[in-house]
Structure formats: C-alpha cells, structure tokens
Protein backbone atom coordinates (compact mmCIF):
# COMPACT_ATOMS: atom_id res chain seq x y z
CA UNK A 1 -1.26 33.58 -118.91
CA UNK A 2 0.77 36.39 -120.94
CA UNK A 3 2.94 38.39 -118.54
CA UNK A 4 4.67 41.82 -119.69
CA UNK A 5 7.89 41.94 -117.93
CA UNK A 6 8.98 45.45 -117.74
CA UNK A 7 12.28 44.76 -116.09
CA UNK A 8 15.54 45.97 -117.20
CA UNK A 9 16.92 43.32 -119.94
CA UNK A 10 20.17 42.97 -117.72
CA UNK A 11 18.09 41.52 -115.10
CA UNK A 12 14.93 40.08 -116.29
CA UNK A 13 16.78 36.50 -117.16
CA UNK A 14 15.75 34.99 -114.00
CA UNK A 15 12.13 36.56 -113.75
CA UNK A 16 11.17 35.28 -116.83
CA UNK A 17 12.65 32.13 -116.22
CA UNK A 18 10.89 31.33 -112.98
CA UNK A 19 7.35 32.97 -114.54
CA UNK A 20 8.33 30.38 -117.35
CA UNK A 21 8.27 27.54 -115.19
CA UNK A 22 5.07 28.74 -113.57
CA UNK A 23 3.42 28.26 -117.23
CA UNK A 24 3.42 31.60 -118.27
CA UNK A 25 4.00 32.88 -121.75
CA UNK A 26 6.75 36.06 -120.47
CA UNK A 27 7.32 39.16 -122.86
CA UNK A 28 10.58 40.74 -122.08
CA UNK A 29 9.80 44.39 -122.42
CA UNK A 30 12.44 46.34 -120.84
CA UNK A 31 11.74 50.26 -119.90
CA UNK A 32 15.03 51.40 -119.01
CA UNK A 33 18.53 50.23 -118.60
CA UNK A 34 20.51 51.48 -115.76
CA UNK A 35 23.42 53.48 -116.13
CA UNK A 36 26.83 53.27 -113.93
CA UNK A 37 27.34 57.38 -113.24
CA UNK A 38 30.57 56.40 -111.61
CA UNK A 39 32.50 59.80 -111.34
CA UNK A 40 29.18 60.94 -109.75
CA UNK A 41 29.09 58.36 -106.85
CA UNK A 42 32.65 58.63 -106.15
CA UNK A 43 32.44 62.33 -105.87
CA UNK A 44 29.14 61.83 -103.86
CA UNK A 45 31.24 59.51 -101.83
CA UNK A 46 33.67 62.15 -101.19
CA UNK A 47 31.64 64.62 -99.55
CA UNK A 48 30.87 64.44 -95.36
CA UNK A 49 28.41 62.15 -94.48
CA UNK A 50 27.08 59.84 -91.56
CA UNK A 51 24.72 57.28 -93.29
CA UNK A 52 24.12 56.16 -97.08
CA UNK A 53 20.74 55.62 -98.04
CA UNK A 54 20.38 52.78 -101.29
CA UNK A 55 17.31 52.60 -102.92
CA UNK A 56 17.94 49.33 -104.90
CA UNK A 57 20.19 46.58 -105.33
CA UNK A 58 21.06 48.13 -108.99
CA UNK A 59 22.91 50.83 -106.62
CA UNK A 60 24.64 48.64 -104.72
CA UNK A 61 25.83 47.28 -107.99
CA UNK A 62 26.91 50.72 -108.89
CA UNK A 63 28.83 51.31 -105.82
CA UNK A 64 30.52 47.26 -106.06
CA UNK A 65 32.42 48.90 -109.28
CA UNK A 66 34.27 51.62 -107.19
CA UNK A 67 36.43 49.36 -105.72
CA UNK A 68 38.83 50.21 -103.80
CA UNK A 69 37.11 53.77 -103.33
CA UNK A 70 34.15 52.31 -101.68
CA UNK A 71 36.76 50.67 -98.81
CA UNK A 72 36.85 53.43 -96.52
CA UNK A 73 32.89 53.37 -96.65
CA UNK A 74 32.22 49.92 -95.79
CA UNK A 75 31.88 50.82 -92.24
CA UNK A 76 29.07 53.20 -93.02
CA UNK A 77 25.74 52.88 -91.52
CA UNK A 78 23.57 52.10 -94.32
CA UNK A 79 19.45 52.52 -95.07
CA UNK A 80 18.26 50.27 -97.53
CA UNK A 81 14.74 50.58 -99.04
CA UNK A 82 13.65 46.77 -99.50
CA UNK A 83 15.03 43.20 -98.41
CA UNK A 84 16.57 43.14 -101.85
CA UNK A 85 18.51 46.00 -101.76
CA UNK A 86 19.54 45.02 -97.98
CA UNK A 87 20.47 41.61 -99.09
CA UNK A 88 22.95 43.69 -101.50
CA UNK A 89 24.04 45.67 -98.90
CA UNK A 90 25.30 42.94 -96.77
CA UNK A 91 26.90 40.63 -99.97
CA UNK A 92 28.81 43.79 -100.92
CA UNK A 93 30.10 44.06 -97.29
C-alpha cells in the first residue's frame, strides 16, 4: 500500500522506516516544519504561573534548548496532551 506521510521531515525518519518494514511504499510529504520561538518561551517562562500545559513532544523539544533557563521550572506541575508528549516530559526531567 502507498502511504502519504505528512509528518514534519525532521521527524518522519522513523515513521517511514517502520511503515517500510510493514511493506509499504511511504511518501515523505512534510506540511510544516516547526520552528524554535525561543525568546518567546523564555519570556513566557518568565511570567507567574502554577502549571505548564505541552501540547506535543516538539514543545518539549523547544523548551530542552533553554537550558539552563528551564532549571528553575523543572519542578513545575506539568499537563501533557498525549503519552508522547508525557514521555517527553519525563526524559526532559
């Protein structure tokens, strides 16, 4: 079977490998690319809050390149949409 895969190029390696070794013919057809807006999470990071809510494990990646900005907010309670994104979560600390 033909399969469109419509994931980001970044990420699609392993999708289309494992569709691959189902038998399927994969089309890498990204949609988007994500973009870092790192001056945007930091400040974002800066304001008060009590919780973060992530909405996918591209976030988390997001966040991972803050460094040492994101240490204070390790101990934050966190709401993640998905087992991905939690999985994330909990590998970024």
């Amino acid at each position: 079977m033909r399969v469109l895969l419509t994931r980001p190029e970044n990420r699609a390696g392993g999708t289309a490998a494992k569709l691959e070794e189902l038998g399927h013919d994969v089309v890498n057809f990204p949609l988007f690319a994500p973009v870092h807006d790192l001056p945007a999470a930091g400040a974002a990071l800066a304001t008060p809050h009590s919780a973060l809510a992530i909405t996918s494990a591209e976030a988390v990646r997001s966040l991972e390149q803050l460094g040492v900005v994101l240490t204070p907010h390790l101990g934050t309670k966190v709401f993640a949409v998905g087992k991905a994104t939690a999985r994330a979560a909990r590998a970024a600390g």
